[in-house]
Protein backbone atom coordinates (compact mmCIF):
# COMPACT_ATOMS: atom_id res chain seq x y z
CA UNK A 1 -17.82 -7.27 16.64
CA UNK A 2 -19.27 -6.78 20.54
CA UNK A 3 -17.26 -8.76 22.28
CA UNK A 4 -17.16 -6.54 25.38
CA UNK A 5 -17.85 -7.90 28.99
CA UNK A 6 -21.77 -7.82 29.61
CA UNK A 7 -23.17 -6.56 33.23
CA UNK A 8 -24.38 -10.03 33.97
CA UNK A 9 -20.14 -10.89 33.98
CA UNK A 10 -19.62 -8.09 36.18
CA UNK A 11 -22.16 -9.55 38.05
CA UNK A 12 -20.71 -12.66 38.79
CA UNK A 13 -17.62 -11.21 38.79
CA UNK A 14 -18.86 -8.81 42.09
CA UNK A 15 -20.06 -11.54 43.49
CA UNK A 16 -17.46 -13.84 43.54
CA UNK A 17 -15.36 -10.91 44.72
CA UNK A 18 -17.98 -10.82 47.75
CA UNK A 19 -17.13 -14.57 48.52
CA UNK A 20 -13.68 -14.35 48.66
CA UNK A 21 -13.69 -10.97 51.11
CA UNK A 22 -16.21 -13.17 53.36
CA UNK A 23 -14.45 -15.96 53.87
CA UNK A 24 -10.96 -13.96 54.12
CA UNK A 25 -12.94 -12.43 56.68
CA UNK A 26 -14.51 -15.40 58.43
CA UNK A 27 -11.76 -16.99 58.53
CA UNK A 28 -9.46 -13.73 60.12
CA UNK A 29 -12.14 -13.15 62.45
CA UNK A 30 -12.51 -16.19 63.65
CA UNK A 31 -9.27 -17.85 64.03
CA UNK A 32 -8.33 -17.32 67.45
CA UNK A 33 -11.19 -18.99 69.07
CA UNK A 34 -10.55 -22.30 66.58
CA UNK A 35 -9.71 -25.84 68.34
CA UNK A 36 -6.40 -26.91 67.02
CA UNK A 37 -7.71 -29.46 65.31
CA UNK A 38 -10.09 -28.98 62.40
CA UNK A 39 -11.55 -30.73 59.07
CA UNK A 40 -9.29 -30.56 55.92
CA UNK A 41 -11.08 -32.79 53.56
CA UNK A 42 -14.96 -33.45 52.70
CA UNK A 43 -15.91 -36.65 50.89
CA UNK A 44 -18.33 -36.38 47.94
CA UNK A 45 -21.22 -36.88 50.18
CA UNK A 46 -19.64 -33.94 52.27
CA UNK A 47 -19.23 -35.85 55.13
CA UNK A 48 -15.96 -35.05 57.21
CA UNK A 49 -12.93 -37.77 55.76
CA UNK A 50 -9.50 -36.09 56.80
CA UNK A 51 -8.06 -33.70 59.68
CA UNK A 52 -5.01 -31.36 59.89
CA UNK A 53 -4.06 -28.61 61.93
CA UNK A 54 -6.23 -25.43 62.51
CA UNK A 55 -3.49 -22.77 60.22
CA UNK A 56 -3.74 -25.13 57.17
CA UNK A 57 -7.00 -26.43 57.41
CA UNK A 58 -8.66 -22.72 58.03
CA UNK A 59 -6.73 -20.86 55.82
CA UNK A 60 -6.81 -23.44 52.77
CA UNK A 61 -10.17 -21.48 51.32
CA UNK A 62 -8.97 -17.90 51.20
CA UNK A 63 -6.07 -18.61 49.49
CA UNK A 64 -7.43 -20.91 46.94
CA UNK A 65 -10.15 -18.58 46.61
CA UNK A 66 -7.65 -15.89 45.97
CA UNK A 67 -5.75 -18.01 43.77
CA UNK A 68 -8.54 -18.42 41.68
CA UNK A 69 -9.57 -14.68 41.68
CA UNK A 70 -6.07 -13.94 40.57
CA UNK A 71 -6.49 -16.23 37.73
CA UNK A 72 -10.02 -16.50 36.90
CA UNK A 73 -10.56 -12.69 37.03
CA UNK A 74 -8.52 -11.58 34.84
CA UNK A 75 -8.31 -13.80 32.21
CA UNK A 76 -12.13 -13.13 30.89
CA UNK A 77 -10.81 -9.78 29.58
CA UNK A 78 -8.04 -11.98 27.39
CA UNK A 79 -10.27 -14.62 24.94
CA UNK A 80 -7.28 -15.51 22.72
CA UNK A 81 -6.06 -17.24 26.21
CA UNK A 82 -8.99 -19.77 26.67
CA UNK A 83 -8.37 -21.68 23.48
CA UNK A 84 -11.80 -22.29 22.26
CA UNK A 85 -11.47 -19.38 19.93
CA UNK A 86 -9.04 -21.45 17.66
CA UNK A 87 -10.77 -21.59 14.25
CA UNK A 88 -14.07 -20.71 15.02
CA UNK A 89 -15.61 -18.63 12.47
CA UNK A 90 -15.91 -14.84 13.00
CA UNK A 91 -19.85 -14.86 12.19
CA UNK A 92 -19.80 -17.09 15.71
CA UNK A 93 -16.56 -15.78 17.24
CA UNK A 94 -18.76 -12.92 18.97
CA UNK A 95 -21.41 -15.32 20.67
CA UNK A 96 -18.50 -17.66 21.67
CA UNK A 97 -16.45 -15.17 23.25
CA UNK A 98 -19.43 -14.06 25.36
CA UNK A 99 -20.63 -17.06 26.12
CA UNK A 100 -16.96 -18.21 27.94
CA UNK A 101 -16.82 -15.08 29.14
CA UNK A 102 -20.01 -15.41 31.34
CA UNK A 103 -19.41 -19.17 31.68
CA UNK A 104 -16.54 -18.54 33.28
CA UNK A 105 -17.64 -15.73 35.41
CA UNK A 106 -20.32 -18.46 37.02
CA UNK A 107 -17.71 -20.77 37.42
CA UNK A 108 -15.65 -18.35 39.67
CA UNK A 109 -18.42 -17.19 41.73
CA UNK A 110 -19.88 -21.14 42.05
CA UNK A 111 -16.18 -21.92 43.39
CA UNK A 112 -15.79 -18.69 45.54
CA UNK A 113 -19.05 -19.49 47.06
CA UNK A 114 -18.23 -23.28 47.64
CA UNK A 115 -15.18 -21.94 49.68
CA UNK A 116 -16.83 -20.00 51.96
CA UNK A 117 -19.41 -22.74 52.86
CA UNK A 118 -16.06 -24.97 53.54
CA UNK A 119 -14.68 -22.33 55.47
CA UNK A 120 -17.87 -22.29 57.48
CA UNK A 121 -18.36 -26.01 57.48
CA UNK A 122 -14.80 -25.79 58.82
CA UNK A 123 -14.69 -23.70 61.29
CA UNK A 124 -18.40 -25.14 63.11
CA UNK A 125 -16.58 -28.71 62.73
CA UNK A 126 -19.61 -29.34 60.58
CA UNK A 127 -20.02 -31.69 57.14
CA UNK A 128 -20.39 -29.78 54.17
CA UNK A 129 -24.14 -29.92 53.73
CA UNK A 130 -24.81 -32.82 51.16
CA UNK A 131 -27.33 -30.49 48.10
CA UNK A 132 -24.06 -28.26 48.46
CA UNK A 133 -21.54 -30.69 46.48
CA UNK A 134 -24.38 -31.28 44.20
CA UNK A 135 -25.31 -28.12 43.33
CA UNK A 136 -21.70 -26.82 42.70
CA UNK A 137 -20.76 -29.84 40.84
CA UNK A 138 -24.36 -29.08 38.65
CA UNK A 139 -23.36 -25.71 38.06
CA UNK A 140 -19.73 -26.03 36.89
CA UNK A 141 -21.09 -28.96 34.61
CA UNK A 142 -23.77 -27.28 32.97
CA UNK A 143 -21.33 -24.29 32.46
CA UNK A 144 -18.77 -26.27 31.17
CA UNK A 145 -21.86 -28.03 28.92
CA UNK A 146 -22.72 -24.44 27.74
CA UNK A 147 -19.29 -22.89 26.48
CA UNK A 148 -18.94 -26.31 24.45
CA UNK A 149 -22.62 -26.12 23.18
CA UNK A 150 -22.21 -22.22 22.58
CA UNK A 151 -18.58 -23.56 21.14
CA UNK A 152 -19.42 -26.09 18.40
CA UNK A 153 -22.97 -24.95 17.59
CA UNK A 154 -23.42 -23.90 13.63
């Protein structure tokens, strides 16, 4: 049974990985020149609905983007964890297991990337552009869509 990762879940994986070290970056680099005041929360239309100071509100993506990377990452390597396993049969347990696996992999990288276009947003004092909250919210659906589909398919 070939369960192992795939290169496409490395991938994403990489990528996301990429994401994170920008915005840790970004946001490290430039701090100092940031007004004290700065956006903290986007509507769904992206547009700029709450304000806090400039330590919270600029360092709120890397460390929810490493919170995620210290939770998301690892746990593709452990499928008994995600639950969707439970009573599937082992004809279909293979195609399941990679299926999360790279679902979940997308899911990282579409959140890792959404943080560093807040923390850029952020920092220029700038709405999240609007196709932005759209396309992440497409992505995570359809990959949601596609574990349960890959899931509960005969």
């Amino acid at each position: 049974m070939n369960t192992r990762p795939r290169l496409i879940d490395f991938v994403f994986l990489g990528l996301a990985l990429l994401c994170f070290l920008f915005t840790l970056i970004f946001v490290v680099v430039k701090y100092p020149s940031l007004p004290d005041l700065l956006p903290s929360h986007f509507n769904a239309r992206g547009e700029i609905d709450a304000w806090s100071g400039k330590a919270s509100a600029a360092f709120f993506p890397p460390i929810v983007g490493f919170i995620l990377l210290l939770v998301l990452g690892p746990i593709q390597f452990f499928p008994k964890l995600w639950n969707n396993t439970q009573g599937v049969p082992a004809y279909k347990l293979p195609r399941v297991i990679r299926s999360t696996r790279t679902g979940l992999c997308l899911m990282l990288f579409t959140m890792e990337a959404f943080f560093a276009c807040i923390a850029v947003c952020t920092a220029q004092l700038r709405p999240i552009p609007g196709l932005v909250n759209y396309l992440f919210m497409g992505i995570f659906v359809c990959c949601i869509g596609f574990i349960l589909v890959q899931t509960i398919r005969k």
